[in-house]
Protein backbone atom coordinates (compact mmCIF):
# COMPACT_ATOMS: atom_id res chain seq x y z
CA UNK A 1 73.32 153.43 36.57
CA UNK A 2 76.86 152.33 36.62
CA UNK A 3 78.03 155.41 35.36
CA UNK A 4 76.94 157.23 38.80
CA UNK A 5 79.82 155.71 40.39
CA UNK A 6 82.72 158.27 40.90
CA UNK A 7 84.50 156.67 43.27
CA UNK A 8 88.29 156.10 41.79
CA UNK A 9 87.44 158.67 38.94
CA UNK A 10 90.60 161.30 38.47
CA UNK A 11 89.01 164.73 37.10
CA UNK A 12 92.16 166.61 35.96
CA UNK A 13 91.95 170.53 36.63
CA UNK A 14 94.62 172.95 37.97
CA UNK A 15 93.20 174.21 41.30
CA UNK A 16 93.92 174.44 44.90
CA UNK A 17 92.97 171.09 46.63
CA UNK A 18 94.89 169.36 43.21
CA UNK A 19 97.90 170.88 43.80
CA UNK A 20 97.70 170.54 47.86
CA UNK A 21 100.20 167.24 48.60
CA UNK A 22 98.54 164.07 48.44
CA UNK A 23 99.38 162.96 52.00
CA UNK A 24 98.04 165.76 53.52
CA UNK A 25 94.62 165.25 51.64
CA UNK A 26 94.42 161.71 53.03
CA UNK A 27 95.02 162.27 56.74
CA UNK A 28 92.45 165.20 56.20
CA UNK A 29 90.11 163.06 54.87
CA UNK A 30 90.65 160.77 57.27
CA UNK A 31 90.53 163.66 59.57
CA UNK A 32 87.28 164.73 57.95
CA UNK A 33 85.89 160.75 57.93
CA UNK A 34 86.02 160.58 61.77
CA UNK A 35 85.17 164.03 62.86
CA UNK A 36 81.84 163.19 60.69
CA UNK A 37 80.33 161.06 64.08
CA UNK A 38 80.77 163.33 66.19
CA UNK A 39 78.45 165.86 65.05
CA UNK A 40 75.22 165.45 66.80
CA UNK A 41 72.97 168.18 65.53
CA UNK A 42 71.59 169.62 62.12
CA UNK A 43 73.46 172.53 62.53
CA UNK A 44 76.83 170.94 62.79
CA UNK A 45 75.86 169.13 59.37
CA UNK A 46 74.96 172.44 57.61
CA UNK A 47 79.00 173.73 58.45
CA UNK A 48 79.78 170.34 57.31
CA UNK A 49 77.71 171.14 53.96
CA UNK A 50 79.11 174.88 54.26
CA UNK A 51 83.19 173.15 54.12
CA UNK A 52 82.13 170.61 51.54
CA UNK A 53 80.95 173.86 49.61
CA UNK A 54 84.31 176.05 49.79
CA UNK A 55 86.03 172.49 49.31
CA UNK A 56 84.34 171.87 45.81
CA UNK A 57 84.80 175.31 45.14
CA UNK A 58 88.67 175.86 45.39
CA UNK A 59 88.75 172.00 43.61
CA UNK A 60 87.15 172.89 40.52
CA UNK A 61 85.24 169.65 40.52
CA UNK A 62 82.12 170.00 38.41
CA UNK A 63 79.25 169.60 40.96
CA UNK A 64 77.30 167.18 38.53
CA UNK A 65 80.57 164.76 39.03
CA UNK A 66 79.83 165.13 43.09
CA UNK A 67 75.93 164.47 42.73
CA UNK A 68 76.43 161.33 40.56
CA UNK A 69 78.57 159.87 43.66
CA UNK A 70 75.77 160.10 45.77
CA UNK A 71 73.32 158.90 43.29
CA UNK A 72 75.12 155.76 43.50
CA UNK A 73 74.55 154.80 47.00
CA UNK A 74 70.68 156.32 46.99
CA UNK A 75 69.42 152.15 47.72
CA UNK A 76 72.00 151.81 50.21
CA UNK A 77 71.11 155.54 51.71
CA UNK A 78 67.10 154.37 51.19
CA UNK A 79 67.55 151.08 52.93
CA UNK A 80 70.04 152.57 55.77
CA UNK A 81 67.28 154.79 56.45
CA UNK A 82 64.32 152.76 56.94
CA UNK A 83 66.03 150.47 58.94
CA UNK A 84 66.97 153.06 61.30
CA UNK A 85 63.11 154.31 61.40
CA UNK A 86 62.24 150.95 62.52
CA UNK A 87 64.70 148.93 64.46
CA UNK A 88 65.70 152.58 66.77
CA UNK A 89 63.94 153.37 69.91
CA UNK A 90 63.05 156.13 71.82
CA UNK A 91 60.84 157.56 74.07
CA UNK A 92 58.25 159.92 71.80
CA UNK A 93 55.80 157.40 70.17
CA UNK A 94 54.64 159.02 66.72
CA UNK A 95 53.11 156.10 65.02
CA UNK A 96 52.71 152.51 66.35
CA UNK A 97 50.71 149.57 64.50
CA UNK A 98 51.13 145.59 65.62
CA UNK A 99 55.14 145.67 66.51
CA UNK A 100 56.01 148.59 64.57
CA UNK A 101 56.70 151.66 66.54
CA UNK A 102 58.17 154.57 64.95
CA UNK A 103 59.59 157.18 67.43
CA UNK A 104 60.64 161.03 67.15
CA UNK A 105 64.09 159.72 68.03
CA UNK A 106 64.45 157.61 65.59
CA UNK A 107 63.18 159.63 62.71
CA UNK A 108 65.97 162.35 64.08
CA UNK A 109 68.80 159.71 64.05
CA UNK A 110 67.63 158.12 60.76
CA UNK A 111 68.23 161.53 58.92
CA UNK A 112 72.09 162.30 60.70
CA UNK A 113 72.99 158.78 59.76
CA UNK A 114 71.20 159.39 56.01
CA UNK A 115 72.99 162.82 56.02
CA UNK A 116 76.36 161.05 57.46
CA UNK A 117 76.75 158.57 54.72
CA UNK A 118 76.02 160.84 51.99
CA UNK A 119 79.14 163.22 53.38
CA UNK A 120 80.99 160.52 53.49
CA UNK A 121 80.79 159.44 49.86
CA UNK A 122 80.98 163.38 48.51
CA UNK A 123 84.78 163.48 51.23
CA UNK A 124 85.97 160.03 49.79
CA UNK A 125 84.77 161.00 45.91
CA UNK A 126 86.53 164.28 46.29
CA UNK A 127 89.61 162.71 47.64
CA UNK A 128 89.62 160.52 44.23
CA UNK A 129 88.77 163.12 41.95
CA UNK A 130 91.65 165.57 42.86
CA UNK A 131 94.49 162.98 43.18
CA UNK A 132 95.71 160.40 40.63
CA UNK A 133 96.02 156.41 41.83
CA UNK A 134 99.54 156.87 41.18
CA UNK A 135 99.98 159.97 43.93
CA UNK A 136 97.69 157.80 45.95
CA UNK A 137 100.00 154.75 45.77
CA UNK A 138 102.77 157.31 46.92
CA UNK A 139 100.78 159.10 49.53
CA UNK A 140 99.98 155.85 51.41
CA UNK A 141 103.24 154.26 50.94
CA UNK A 142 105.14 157.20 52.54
CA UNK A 143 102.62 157.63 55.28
CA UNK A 144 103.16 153.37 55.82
CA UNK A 145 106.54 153.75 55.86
CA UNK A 146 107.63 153.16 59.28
CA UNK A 147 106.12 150.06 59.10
CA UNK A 148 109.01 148.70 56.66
CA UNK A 149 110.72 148.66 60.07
CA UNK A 150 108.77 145.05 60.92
CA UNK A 151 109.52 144.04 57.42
CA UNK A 152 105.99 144.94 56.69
CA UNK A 153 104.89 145.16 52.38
CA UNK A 154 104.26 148.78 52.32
CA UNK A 155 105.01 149.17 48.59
CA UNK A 156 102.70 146.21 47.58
CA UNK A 157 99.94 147.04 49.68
CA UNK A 158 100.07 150.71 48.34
CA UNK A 159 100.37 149.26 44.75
CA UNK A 160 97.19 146.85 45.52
CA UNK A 161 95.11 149.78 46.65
CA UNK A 162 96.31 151.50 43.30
CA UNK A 163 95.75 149.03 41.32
CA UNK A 164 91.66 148.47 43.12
CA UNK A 165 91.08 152.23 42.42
CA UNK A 166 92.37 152.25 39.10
CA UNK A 167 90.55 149.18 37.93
CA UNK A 168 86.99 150.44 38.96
CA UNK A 169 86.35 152.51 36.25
CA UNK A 170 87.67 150.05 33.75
CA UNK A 171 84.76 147.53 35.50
CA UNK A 172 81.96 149.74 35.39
CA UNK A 173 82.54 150.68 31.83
CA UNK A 174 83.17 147.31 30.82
CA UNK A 175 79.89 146.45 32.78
CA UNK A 176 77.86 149.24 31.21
CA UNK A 177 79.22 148.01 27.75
CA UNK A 178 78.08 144.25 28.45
CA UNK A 179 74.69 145.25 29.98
CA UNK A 180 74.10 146.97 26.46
CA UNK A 181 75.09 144.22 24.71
CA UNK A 182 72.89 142.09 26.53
CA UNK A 183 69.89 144.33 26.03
CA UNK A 184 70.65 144.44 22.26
CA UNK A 185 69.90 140.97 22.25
CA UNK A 186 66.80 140.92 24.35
CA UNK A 187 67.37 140.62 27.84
CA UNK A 188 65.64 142.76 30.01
CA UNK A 189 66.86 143.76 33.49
CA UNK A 190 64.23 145.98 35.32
CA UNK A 191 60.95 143.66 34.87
CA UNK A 192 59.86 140.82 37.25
CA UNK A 193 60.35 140.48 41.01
CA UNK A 194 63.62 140.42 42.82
CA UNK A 195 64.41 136.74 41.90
CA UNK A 196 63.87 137.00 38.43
CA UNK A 197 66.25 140.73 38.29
CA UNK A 198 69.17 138.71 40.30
CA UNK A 199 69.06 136.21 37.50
CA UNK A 200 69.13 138.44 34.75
CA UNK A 201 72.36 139.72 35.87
CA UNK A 202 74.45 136.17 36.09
CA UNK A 203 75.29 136.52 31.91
CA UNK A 204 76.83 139.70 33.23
CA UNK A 205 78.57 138.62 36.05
CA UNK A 206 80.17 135.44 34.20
CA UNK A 207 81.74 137.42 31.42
CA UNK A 208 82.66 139.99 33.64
CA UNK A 209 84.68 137.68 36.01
CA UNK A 210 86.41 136.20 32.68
CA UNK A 211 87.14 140.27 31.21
CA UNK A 212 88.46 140.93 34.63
CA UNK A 213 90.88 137.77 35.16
CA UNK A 214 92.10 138.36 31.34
CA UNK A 215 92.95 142.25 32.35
CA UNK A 216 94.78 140.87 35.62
CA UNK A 217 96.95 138.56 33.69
CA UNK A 218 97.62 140.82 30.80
CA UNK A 219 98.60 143.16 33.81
CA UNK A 220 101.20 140.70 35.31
CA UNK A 221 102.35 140.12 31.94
CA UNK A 222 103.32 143.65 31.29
CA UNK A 223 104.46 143.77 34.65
CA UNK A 224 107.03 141.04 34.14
CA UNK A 225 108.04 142.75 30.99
CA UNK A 226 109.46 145.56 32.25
CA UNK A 227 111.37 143.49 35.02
CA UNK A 228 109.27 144.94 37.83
CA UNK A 229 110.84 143.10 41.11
CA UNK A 230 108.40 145.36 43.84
CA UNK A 231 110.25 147.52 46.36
CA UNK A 232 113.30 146.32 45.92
CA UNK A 233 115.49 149.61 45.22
CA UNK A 234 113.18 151.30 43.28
CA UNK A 235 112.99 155.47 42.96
CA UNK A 236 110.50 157.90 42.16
CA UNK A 237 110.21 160.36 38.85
CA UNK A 238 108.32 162.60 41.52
CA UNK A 239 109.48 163.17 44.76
CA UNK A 240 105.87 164.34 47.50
CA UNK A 241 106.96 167.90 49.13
CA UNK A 242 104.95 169.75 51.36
CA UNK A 243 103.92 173.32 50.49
CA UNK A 244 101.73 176.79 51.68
CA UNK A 245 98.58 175.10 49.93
CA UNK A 246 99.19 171.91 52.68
CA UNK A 247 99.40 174.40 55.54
CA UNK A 248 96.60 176.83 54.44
CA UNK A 249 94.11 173.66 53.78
CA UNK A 250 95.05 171.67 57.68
CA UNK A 251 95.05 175.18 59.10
CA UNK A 252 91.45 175.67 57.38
CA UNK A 253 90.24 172.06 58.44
CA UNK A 254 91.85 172.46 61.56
CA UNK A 255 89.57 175.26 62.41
CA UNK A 256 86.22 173.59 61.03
CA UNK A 257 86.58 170.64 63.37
CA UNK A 258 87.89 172.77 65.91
CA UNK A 259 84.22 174.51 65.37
CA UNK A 260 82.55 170.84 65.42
CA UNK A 261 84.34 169.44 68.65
CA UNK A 262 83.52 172.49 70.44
CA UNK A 263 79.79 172.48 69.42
CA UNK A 264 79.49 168.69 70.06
CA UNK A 265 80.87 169.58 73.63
CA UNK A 266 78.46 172.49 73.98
CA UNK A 267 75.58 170.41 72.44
CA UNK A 268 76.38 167.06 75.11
CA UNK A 269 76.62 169.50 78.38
CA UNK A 270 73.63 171.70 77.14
CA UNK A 271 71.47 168.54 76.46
CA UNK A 272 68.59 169.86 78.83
CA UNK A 273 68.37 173.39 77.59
CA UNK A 274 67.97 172.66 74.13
CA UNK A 275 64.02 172.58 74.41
CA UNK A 276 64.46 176.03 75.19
CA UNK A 277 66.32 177.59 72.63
CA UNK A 278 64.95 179.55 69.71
CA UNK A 279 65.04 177.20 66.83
CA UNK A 280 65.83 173.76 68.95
CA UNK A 281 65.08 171.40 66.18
CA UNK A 282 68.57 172.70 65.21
CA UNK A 283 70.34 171.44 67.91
CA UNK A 284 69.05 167.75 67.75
C-alpha cells in the first residue's frame, strides 16, 4: 500500500522532459495544474489524457511508476466521488429515495472532478519523477528570487520543500518496514471495524514519529558539520540554463491549452446547442 506512493520518487533516465530545465517544468506544471479547471467537457479531458500520453512518452517514465501514483489516492478519488453524487444538485432527477436525490448533473460533475484529481496526481508525480529534490530546491529558489528584495528566506524555504520531498520516500519505506515488523509479531491491520483499524496503527505511528525526529536531528547534525550557515554567500556546482528542449516543451504546452481555452470558450457560448450535436455526451 505504501509503496503506491510516487510522489517525491526521482526515476533517473536520459530523455526529453529530464533534460528540459527544471524551472520551466514547474511553471508548466503549474501551467498544466490550473488550466486542468477549466476544462468542462469529456472531450477536453481525453486531449488532456492524449498530452499526458506524448508527455510520458518523451519522459521515459515506466507507466507502472504513473499507475501506482494514482493507486494511492483511489479512497480519496472513491470518497471525492460519492460525495459529489450526493451533496450536487441539478435539475434531471435519476434516482431519489427519503433525502437522497441523485441527479444527471451530478453524476456528470462527479466524474470531471474524479477525472480532475487523478490528472492532477499523474502532472505532479511526473514533475517528481523527472527532476531531482536538489534541481527542485534550485528551480524554486531562482523562480523566488525577487522576493530576496523584502528580505524574504527564499533559500530556506526552497531547502524545506527539498528536504519534505526528499524525506517521503525515506517515511514510507520506513513505514512499510515497521508495518512488517508489526505483522511478524501478530498484529493484524485489515480486520475489525474502523475503530479497531485506527488503533492498530498507533504502534506505527509512535515509532514512526521517534525514527523521524532521530533522522531530523542526525540531519542538523551533519548539517552543522559541514559549517552550513544558509544563504549566506553560497554558490552552485550547477548553474540552471535554458535550452531548445525548454522552448520546444512551452511552445508544445502552449498550444494544448491554447486548444483547451478555446474549446472551454466554444463549449460556455455553445451551451444551448450542445443537445444537438452528434455525440453531445462529449461536450458535457
Amino acid at each position: 500500500m505504501f509503496r503506491d506512493v510516487t510522489l517525491g520518487q526521482y526515476y533517473p533516465a536520459d530523455s526529453f522532459v529530464h533534460r528540459m530545465d527544471p524551472r520551466i517544468k514547474i511553471l508548466l506544471n503549474i501551467l498544466y495544474l490550473v488550466g486542468i479547471f477549466f476544462i468542462k467537457s469529456y472531450f477536453g479531458f481525453v486531449i488532456v489524457l492524449l498530452f499526458l500520453c506524448v508527455a510520458i512518452l518523451f519522459s521515459k517514465v515506466p507507466v507502472g511508476s504513473v499507475i501506482r501514483s494514482v493507486k494511492g489516492i483511489l479512497v480519496l478519488v472513491a470518497i471525492t466521488g460519492i460525495l459529489n453524487v450526493f451533496f450536487y444538485t441539478g435539475e434531471t432527477v435519476l434516482w431519489s429515495w427519503w433525502i437522497i436525490v441523485i441527479t444527471k448533473e451530478a453524476l456528470i460533475f462527479s466524474g470531471q472532478m474524479i477525472l480532475r484529481l487523478i490528472f492532477l496526481v499523474v502532472g505532479a508525480s511526473l514533475l517528481t519523477l523527472t527532476t531531482t529534490p536538489v534541481d527542485l530546491t534550485h528551480a524554486i529558489e531562482s523562480l523566488l528570487k525577487p522576493l530576496t528584495l523584502i528580505k524574504f528566506p527564499v533559500h530556506e524555504l526552497a531547502l524545506i520543500m527539498s528536504l519534505a520531498l526528499s524525506f517521503i520516500p525515506t517515511l514510507i519505506e520506513e513505514t512499510d518496514r515497521i508495518v512488517r515488523a508489526q505483522k511478524a509479531r501478530g498484529a493484524a491491520f485489515d480486520t475489525g471495524g474502523l475503530v479497531s483499524r485506527a488503533k492498530a496503527f498507533i504502534p506505527i505511528l509512535i515509532p514512526l514519529l521517534v525514527s523521524s525526529f532521530r533522522r531530523a536531528d542526525e540531519l542538523a547534525l551533519a548539517m552543522n558539520a559541514r559549517c552550513y550557515e544558509g544563504s549566506t554567500n553560497r554558490t552552485k556546482m550547477r548553474k540552471l540554463t535554458l535550452s531548445w528542449r525548454d522552448l520546444v516543451g512551452t511552445l508544445v504546452t502552449a498550444v494544448f491549452f491554447t486548444a483547451i481555452f478555446v474549446l472551454y470558450s466554444w463549449i460556455t457560448s455553445a451551451a444551448p446547442l450542445i443537445p444537438a450535436l452528434p455525440y453531445s455526451w462529449l461536450y458535457i
